[in-house]
N, C-alpha and C. Protein backbone atom coordinates (compact mmCIF):
# COMPACT_ATOMS: atom_id res chain seq x y z
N UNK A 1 -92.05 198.09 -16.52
CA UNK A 1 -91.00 198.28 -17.51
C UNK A 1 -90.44 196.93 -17.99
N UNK A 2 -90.29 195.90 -17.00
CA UNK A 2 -89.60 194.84 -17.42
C UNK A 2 -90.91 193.85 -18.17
N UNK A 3 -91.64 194.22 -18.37
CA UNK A 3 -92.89 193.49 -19.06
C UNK A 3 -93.14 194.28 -20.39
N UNK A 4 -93.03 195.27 -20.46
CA UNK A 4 -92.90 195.54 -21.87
C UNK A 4 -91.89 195.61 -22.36
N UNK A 5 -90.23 195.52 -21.27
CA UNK A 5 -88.91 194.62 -22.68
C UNK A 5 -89.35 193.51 -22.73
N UNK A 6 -89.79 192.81 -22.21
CA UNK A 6 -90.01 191.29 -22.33
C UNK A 6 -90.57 190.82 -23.34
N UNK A 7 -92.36 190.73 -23.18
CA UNK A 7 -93.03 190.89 -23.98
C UNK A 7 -93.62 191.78 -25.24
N UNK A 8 -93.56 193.08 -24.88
CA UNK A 8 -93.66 193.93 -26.08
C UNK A 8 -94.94 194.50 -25.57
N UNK A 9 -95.29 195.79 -25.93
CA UNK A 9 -96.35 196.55 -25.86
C UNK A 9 -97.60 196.34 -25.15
N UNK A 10 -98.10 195.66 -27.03
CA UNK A 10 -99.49 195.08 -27.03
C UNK A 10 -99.75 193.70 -26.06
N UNK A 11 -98.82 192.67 -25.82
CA UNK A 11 -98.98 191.93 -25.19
C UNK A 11 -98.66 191.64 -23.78
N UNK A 12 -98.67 193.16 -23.20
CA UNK A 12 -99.36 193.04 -21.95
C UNK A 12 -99.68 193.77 -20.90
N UNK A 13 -100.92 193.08 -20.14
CA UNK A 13 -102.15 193.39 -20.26
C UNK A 13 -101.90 194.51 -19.04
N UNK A 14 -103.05 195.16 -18.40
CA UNK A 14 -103.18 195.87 -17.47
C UNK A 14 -103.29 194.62 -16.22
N UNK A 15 -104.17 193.88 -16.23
CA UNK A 15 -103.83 193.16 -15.15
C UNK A 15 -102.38 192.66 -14.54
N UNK A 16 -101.60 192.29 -15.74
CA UNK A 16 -100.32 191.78 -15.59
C UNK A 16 -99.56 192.88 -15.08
N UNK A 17 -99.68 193.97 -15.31
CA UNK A 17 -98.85 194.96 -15.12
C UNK A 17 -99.39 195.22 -13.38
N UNK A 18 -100.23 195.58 -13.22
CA UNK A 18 -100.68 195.85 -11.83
C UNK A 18 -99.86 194.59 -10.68
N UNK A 19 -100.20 193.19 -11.12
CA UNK A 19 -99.74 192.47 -11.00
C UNK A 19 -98.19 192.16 -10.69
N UNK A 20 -97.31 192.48 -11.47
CA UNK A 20 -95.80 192.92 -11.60
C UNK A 20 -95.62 194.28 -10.56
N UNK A 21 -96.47 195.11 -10.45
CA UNK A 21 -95.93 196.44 -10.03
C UNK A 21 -96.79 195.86 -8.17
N UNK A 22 -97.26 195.13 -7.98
CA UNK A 22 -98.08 195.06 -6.65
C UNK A 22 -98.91 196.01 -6.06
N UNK A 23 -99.65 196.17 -7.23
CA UNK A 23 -100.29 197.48 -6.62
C UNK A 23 -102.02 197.13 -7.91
N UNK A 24 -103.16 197.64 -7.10
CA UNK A 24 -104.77 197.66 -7.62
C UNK A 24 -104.84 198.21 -8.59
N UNK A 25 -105.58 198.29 -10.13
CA UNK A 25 -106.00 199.00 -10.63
C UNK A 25 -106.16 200.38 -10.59
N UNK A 26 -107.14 200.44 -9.78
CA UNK A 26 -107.48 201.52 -9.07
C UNK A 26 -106.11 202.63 -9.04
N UNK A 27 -105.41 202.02 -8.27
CA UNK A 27 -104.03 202.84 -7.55
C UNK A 27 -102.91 203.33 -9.27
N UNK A 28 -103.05 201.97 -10.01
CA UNK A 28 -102.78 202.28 -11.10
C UNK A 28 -103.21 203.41 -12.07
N UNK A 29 -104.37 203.67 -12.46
CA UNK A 29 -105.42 204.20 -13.22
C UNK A 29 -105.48 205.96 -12.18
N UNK A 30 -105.18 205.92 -10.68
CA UNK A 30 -105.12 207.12 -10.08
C UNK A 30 -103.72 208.27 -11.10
N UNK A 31 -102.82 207.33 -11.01
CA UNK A 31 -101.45 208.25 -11.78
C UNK A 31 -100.99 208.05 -12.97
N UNK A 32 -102.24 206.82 -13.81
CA UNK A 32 -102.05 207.23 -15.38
C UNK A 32 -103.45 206.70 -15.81
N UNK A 33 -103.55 207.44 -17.14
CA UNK A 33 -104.89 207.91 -17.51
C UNK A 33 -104.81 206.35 -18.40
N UNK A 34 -103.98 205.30 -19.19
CA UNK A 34 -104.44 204.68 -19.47
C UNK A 34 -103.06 203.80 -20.13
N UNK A 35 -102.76 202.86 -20.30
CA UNK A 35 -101.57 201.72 -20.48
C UNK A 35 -100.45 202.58 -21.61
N UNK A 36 -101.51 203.28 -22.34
CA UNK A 36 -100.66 203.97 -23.58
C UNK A 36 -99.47 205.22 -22.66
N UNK A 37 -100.83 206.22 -21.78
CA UNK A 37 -100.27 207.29 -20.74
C UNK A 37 -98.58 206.69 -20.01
N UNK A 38 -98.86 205.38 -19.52
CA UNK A 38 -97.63 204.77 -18.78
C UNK A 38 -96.43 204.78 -19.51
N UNK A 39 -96.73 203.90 -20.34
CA UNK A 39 -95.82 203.87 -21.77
C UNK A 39 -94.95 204.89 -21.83
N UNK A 40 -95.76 205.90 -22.34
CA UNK A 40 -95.41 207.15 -22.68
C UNK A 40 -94.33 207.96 -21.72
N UNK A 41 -94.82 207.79 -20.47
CA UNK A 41 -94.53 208.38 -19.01
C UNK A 41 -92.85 207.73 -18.50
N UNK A 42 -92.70 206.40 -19.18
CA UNK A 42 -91.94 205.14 -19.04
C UNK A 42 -90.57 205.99 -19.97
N UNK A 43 -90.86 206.06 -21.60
CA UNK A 43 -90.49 206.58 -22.46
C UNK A 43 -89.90 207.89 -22.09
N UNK A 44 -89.94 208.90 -21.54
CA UNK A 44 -90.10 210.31 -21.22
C UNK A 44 -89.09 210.06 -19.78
N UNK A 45 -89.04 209.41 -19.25
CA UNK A 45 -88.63 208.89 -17.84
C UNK A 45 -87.13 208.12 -18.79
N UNK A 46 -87.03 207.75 -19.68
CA UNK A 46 -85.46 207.08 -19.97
C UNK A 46 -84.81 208.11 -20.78
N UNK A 47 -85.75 209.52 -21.48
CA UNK A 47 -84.81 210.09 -21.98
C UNK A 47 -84.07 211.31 -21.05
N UNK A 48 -85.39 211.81 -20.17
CA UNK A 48 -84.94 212.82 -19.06
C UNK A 48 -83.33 211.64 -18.43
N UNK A 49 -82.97 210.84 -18.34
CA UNK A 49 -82.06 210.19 -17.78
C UNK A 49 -80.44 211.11 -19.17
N UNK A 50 -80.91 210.82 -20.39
CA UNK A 50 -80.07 211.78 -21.29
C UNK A 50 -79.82 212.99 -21.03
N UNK A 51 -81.02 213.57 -20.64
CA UNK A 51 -81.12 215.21 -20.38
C UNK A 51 -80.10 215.15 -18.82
N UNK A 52 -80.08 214.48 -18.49
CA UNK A 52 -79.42 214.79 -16.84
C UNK A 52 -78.30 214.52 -17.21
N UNK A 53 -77.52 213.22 -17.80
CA UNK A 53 -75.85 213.52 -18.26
C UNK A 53 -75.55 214.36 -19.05
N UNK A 54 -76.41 215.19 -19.85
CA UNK A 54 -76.30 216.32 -20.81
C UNK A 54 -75.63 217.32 -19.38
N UNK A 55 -76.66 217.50 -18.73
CA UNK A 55 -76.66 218.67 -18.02
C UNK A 55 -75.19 218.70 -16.82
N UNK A 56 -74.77 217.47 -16.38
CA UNK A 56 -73.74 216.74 -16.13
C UNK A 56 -72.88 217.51 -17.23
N UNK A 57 -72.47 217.06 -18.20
CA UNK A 57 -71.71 217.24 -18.99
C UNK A 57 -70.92 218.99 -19.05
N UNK A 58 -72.64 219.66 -19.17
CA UNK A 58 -72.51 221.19 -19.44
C UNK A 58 -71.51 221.83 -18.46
N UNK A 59 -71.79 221.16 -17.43
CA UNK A 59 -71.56 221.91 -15.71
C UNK A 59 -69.68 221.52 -15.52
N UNK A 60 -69.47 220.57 -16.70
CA UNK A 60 -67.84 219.77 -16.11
C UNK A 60 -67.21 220.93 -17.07
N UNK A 61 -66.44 221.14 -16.78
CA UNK A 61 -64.62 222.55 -17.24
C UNK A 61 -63.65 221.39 -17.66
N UNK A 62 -63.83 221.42 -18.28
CA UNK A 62 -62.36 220.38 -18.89
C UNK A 62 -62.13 220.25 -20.42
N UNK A 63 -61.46 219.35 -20.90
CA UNK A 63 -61.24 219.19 -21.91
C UNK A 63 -62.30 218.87 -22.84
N UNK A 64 -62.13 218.51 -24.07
CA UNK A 64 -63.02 217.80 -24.97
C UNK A 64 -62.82 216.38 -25.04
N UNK A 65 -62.05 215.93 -24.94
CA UNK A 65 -62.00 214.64 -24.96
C UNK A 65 -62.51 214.12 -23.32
N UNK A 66 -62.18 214.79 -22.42
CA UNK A 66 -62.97 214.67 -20.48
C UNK A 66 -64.31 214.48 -20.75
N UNK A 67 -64.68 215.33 -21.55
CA UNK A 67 -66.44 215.91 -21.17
C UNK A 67 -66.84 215.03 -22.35
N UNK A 68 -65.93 214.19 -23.35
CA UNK A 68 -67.16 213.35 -24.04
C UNK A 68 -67.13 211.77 -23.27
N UNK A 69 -65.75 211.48 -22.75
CA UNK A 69 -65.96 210.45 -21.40
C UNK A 69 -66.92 210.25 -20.90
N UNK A 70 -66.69 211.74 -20.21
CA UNK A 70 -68.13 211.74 -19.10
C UNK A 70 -69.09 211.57 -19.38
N UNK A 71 -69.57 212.40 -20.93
CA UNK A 71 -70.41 211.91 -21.14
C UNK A 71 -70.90 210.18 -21.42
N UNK A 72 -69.83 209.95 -22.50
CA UNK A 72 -69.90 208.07 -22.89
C UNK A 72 -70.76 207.56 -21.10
N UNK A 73 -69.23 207.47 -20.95
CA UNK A 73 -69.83 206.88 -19.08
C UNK A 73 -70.99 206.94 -18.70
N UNK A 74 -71.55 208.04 -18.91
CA UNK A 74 -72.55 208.47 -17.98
C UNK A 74 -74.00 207.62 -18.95
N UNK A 75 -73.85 207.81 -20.08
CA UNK A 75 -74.67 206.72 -20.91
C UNK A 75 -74.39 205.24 -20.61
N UNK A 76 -73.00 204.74 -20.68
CA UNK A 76 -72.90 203.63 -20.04
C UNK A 76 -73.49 203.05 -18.91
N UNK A 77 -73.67 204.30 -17.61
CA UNK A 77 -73.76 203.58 -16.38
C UNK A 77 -75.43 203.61 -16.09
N UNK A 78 -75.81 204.53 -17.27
CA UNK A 78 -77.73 204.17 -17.36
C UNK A 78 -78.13 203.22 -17.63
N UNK A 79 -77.31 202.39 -18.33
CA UNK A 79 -77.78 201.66 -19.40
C UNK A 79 -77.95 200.41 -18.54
N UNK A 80 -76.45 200.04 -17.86
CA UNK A 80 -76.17 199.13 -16.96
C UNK A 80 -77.02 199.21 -15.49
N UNK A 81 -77.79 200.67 -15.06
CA UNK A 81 -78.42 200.54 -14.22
C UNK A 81 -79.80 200.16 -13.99
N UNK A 82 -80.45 200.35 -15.72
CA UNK A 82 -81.63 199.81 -15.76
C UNK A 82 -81.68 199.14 -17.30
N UNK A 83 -80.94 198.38 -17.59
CA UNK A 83 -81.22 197.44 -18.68
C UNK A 83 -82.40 197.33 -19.59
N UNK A 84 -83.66 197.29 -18.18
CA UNK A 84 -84.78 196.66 -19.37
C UNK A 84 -85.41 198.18 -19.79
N UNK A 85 -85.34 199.22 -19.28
CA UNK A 85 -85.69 200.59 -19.87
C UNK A 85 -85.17 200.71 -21.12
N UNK A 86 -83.70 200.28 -21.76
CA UNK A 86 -83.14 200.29 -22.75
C UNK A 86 -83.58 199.31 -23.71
N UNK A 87 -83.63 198.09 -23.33
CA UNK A 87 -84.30 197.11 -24.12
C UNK A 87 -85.74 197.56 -24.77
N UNK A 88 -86.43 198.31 -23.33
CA UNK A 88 -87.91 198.15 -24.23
C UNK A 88 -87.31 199.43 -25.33
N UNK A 89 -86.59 200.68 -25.32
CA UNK A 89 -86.18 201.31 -26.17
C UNK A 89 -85.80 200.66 -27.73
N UNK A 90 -84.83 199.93 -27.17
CA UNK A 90 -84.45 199.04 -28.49
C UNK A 90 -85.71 198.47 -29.27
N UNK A 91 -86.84 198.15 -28.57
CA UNK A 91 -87.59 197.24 -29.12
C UNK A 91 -88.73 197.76 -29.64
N UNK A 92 -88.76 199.02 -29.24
CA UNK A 92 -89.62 199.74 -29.65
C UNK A 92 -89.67 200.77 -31.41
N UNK A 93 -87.87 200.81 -31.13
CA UNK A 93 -87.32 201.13 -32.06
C UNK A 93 -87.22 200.07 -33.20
N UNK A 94 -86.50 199.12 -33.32
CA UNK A 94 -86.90 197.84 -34.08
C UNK A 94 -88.07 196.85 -34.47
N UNK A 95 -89.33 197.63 -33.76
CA UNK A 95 -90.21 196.51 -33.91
C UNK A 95 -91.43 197.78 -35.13
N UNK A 96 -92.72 196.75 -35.15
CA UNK A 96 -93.70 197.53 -36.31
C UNK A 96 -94.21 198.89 -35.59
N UNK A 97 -94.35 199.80 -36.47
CA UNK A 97 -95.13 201.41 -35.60
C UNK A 97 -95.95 200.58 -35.26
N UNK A 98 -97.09 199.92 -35.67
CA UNK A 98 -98.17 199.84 -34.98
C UNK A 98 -97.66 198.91 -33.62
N UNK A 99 -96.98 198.22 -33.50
CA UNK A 99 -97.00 197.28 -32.10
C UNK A 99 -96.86 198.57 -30.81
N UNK A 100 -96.34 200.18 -31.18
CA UNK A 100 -96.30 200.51 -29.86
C UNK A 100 -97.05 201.81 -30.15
N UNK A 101 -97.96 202.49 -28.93
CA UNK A 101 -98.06 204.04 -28.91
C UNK A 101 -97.11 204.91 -29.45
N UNK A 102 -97.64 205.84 -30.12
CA UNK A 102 -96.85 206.75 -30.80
C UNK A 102 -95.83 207.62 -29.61
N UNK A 103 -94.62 207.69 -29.84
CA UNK A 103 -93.81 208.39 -29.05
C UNK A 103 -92.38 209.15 -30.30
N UNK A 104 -92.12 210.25 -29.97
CA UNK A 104 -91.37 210.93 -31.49
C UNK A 104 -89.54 210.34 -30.73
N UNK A 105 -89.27 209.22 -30.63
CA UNK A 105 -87.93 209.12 -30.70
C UNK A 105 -86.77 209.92 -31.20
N UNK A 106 -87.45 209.96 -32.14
CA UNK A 106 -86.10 210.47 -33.50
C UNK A 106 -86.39 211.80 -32.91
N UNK A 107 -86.75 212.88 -32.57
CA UNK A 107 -86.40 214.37 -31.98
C UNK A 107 -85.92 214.55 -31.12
N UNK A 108 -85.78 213.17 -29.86
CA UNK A 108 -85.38 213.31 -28.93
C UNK A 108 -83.83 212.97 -29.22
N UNK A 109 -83.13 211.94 -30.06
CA UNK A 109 -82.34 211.48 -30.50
C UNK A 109 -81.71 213.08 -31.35
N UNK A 110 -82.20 214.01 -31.32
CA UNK A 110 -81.75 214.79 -32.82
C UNK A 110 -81.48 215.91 -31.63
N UNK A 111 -82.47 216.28 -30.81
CA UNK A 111 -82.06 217.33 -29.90
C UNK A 111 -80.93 216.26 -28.75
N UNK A 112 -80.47 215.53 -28.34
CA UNK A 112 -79.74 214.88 -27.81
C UNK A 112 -78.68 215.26 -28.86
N UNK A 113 -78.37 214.76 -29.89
CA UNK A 113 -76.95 215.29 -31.00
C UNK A 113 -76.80 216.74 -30.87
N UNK A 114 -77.37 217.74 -31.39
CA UNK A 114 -77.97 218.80 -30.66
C UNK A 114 -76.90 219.33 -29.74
N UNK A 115 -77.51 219.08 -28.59
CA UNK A 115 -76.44 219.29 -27.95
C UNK A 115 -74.87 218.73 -27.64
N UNK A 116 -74.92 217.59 -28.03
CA UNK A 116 -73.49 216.85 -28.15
C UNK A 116 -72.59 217.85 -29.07
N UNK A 117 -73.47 217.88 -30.11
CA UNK A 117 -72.97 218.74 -31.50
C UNK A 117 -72.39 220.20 -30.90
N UNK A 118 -72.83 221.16 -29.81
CA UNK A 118 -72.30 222.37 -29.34
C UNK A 118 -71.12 221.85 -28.48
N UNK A 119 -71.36 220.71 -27.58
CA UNK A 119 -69.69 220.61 -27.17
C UNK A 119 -68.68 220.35 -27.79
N UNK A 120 -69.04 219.35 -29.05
CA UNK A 120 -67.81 219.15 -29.57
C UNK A 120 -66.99 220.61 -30.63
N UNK A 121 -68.32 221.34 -31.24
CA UNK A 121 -67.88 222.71 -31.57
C UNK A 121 -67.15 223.54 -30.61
N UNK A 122 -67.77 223.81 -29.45
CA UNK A 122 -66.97 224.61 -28.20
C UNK A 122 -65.21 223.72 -28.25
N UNK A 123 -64.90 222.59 -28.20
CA UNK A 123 -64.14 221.86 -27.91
C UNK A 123 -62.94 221.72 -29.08
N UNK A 124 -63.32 222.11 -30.20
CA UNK A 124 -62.56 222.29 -31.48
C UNK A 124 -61.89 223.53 -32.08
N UNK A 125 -62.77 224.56 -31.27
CA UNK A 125 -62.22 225.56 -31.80
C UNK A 125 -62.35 225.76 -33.52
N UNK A 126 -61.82 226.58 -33.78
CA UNK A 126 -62.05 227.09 -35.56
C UNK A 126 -61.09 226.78 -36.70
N UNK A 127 -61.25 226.85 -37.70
CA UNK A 127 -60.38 226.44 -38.67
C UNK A 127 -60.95 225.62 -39.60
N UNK A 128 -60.09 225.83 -41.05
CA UNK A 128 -60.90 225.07 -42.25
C UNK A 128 -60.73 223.79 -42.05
N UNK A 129 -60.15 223.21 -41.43
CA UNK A 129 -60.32 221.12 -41.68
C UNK A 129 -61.15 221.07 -40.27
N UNK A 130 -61.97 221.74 -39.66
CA UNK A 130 -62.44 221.21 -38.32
C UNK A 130 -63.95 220.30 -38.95
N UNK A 131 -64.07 219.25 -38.51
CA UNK A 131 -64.88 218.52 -39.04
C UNK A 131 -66.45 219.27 -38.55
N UNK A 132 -67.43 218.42 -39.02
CA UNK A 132 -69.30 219.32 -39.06
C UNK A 132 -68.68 217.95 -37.65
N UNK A 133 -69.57 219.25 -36.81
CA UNK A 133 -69.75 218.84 -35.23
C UNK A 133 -71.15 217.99 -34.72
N UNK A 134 -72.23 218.25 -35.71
CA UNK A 134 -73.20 217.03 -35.69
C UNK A 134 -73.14 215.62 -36.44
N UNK A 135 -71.94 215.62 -37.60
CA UNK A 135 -71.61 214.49 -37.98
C UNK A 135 -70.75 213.89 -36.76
N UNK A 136 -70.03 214.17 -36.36
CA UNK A 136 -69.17 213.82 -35.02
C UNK A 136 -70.30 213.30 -34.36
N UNK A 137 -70.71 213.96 -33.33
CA UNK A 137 -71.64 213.77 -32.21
C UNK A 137 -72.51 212.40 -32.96
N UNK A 138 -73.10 212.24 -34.45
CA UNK A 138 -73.80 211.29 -34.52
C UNK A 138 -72.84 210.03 -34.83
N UNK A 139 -71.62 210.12 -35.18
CA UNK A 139 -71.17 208.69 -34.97
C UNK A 139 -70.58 208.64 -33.49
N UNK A 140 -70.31 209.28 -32.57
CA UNK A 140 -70.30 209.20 -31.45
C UNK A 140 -71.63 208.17 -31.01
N UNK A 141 -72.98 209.04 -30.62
CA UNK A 141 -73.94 208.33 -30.40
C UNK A 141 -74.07 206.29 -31.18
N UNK A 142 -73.50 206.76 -32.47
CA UNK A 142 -73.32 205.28 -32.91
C UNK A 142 -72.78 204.18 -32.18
N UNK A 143 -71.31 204.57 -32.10
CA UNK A 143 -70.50 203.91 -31.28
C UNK A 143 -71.20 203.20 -29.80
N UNK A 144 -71.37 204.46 -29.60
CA UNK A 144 -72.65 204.34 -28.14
C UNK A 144 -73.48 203.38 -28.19
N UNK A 145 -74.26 203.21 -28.97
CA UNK A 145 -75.17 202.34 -29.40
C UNK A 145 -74.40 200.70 -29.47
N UNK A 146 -73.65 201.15 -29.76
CA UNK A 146 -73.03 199.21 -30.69
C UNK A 146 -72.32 199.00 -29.26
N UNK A 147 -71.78 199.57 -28.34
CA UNK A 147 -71.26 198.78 -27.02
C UNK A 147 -72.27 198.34 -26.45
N UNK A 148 -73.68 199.16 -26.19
CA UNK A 148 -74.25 198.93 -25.50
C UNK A 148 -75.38 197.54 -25.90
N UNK A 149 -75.68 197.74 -26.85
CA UNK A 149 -75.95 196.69 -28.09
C UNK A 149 -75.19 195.08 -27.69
N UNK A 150 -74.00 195.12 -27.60
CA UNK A 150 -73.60 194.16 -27.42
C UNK A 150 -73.36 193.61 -25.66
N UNK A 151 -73.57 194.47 -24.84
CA UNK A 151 -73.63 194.44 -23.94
C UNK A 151 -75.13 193.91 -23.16
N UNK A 152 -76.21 194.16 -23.75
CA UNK A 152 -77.25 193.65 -23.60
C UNK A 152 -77.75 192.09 -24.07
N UNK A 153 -76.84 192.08 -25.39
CA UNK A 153 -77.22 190.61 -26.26
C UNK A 153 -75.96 189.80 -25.36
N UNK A 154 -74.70 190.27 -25.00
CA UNK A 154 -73.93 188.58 -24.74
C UNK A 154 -73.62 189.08 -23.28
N UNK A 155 -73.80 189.95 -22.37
CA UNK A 155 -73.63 190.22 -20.99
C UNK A 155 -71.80 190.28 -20.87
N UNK A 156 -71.20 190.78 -21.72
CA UNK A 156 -70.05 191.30 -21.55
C UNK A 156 -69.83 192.70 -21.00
N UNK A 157 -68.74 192.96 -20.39
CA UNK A 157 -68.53 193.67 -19.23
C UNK A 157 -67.75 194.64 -20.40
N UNK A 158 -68.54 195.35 -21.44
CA UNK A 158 -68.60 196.35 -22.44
C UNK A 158 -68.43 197.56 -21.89
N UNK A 159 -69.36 197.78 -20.55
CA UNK A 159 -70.00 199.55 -20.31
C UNK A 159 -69.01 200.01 -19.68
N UNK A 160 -67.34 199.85 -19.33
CA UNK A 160 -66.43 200.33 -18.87
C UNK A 160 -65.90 201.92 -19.09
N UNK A 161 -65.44 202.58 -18.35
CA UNK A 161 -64.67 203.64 -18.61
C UNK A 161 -63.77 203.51 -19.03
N UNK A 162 -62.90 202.67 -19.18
CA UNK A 162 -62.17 202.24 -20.18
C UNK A 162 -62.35 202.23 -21.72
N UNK A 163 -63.44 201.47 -21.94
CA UNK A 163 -64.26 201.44 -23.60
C UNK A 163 -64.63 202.60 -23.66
N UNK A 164 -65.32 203.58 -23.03
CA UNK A 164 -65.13 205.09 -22.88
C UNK A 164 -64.22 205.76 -23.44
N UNK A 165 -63.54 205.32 -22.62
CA UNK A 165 -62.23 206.32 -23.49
C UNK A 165 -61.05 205.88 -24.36
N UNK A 166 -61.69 204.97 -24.55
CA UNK A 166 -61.36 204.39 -26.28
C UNK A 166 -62.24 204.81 -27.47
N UNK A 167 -63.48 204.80 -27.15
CA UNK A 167 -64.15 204.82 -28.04
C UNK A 167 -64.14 206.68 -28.11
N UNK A 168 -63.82 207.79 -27.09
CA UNK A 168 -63.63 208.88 -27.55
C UNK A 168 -62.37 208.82 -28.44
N UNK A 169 -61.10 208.76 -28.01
CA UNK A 169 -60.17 208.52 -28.33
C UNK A 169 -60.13 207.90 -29.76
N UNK A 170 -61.01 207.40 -30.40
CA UNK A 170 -61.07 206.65 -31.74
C UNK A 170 -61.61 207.59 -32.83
N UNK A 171 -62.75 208.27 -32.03
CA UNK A 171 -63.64 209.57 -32.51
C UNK A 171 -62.73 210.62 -33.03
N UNK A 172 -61.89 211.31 -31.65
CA UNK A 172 -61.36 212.15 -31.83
C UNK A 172 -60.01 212.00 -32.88
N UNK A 173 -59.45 211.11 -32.71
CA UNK A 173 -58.01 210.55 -33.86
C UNK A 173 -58.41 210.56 -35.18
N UNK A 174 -59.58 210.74 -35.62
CA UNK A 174 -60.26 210.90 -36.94
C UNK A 174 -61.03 211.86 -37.04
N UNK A 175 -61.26 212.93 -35.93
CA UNK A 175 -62.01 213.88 -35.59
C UNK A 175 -61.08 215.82 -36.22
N UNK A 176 -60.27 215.23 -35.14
CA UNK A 176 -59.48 216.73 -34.66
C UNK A 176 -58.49 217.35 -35.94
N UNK A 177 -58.55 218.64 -36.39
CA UNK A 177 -57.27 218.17 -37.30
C UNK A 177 -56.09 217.92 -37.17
N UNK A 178 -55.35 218.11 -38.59
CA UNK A 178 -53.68 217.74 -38.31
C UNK A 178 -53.07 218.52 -37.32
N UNK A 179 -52.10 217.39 -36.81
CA UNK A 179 -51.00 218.22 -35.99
C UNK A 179 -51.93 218.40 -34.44
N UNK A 180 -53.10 218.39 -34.01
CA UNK A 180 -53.53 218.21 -32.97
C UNK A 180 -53.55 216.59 -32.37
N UNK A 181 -53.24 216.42 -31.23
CA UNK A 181 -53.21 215.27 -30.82
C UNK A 181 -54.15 214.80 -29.13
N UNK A 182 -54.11 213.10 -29.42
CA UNK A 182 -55.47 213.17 -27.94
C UNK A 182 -54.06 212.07 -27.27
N UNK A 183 -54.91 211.68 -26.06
CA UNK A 183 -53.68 210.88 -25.39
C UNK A 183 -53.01 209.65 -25.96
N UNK A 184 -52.23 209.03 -24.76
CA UNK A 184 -51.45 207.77 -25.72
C UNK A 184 -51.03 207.73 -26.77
N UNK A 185 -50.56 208.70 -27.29
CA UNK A 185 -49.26 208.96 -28.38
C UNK A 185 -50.38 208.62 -29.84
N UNK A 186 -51.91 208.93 -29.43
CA UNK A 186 -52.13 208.38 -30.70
C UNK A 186 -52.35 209.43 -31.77
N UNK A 187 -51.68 209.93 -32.85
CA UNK A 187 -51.33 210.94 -33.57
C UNK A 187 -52.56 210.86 -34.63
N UNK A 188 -53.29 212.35 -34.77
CA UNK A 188 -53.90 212.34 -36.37
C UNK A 188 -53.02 212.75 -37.27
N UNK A 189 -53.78 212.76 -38.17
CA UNK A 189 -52.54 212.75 -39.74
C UNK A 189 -52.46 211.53 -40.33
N UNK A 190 -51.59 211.41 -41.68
CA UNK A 190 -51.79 210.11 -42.03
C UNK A 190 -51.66 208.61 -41.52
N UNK A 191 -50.47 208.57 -40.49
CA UNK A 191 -50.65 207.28 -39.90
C UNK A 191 -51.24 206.91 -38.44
N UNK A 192 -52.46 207.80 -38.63
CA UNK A 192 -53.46 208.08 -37.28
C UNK A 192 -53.88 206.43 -36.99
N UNK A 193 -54.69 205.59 -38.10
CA UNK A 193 -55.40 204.61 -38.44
C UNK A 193 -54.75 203.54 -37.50
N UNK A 194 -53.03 202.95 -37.42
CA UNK A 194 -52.54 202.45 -37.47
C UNK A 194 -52.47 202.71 -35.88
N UNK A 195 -52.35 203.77 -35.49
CA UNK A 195 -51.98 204.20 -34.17
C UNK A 195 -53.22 204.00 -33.35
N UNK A 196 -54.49 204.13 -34.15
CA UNK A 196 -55.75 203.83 -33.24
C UNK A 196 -56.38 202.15 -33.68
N UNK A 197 -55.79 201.83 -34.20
CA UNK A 197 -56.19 200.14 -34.24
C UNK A 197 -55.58 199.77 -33.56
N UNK A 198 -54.25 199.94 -32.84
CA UNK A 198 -53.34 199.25 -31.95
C UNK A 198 -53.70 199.78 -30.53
N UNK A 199 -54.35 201.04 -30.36
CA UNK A 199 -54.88 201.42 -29.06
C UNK A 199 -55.83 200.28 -28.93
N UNK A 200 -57.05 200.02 -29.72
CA UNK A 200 -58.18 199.67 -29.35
C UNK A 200 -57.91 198.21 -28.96
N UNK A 201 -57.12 197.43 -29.47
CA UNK A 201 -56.52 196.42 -29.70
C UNK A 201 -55.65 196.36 -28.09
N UNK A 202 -55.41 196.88 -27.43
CA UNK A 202 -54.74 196.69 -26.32
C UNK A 202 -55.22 196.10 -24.95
């Protein structure tokens, strides 16, 4: 894994990899059919890590603003536990189709909103100003993205539960409608903006 964030895909080799992992060909080639198979296996192995704080998530009774914490967090503390799984993600995502084996990201990313998108519906309840619950969930995932983003490029101590629950807390203050409110006095309605720039800011 840490050889294809590093280097990238195509550049490197099966020897190197056997090499890095301490282990024969042979032993290699027994539990994958071929560098692309690994890849793939590698890929499939960082999103099941989504599917498990999903399932995390489902199982917690609490609020809406608790259960998107948990969730944030629980993306946070993947991210921070295996770095270069995310990187080669990133890089796979940013770099040419052809530099990597075909793998469908974007469905996994869409059924991941998906389900984000049913908690935050369960969590809102009904009514005409309740915002579309997959637009939510996808600037959620955004947010997600840009801590972790920056957390990888300058090694700042970003992946907190704290930034967690700011960054729900920012969601939801522009999320929920009028007259509903999330913690720390920060009010939606018109002078919501003011009240969540000075949270984040703290």
């Amino acid at each position: 894994m840490k050889l294809f964030a590093q280097k990238g895909y195509a550049a490197c080799s099966i020897r190197e990899i056997c090499q890095a992992a301490g282990i024969s060909k042979p032993v290699l080639y027994y539990h994958f059919r071929s560098k692309e198979h690994l890849y793939q296996e590698l890929m499939m192995d960082l999103f099941n890590e989504g599917r498990k704080n999903l399932l995390r998530v489902s199982k917690f009774r609490g609020s809406l603003r608790d259960r998107l914490i948990l969730f944030v967090s629980g993306e946070f503390r993947n991210s921070q536990k295996d770095p270069d799984t995310v990187r080669l993600l990133f890089r796979m995502m940013f770099s040419p189709e052809e530099g990597y084996p075909y793998f469908n990201y974007i469905d996994e990313f869409k059924r991941e909103r998906k389900v984000l998108a049913g908690f935050i519906r369960d969590g809102m309840g009904t009514g005409k100003r309740r915002p579309d619950p997959e637009r939510t969930a996808t600037a959620l995932m955004g947010m997600i993205l840009v801590q972790i983003l920056e957390y990888l490029f300058t090694g700042r101590r970003t992946l907190t539960r704290r930034n967690a629950e700011k960054l729900v807390d920012l969601l939801l203050g522009f999320s929920l409608p009028d007259k509903m409110t999330v913690p720390n006095g920060i009010v939606t309605g018109p002078r919501k903006s003011v009240k969540l720039g000075m949270a984040l800011n703290r």
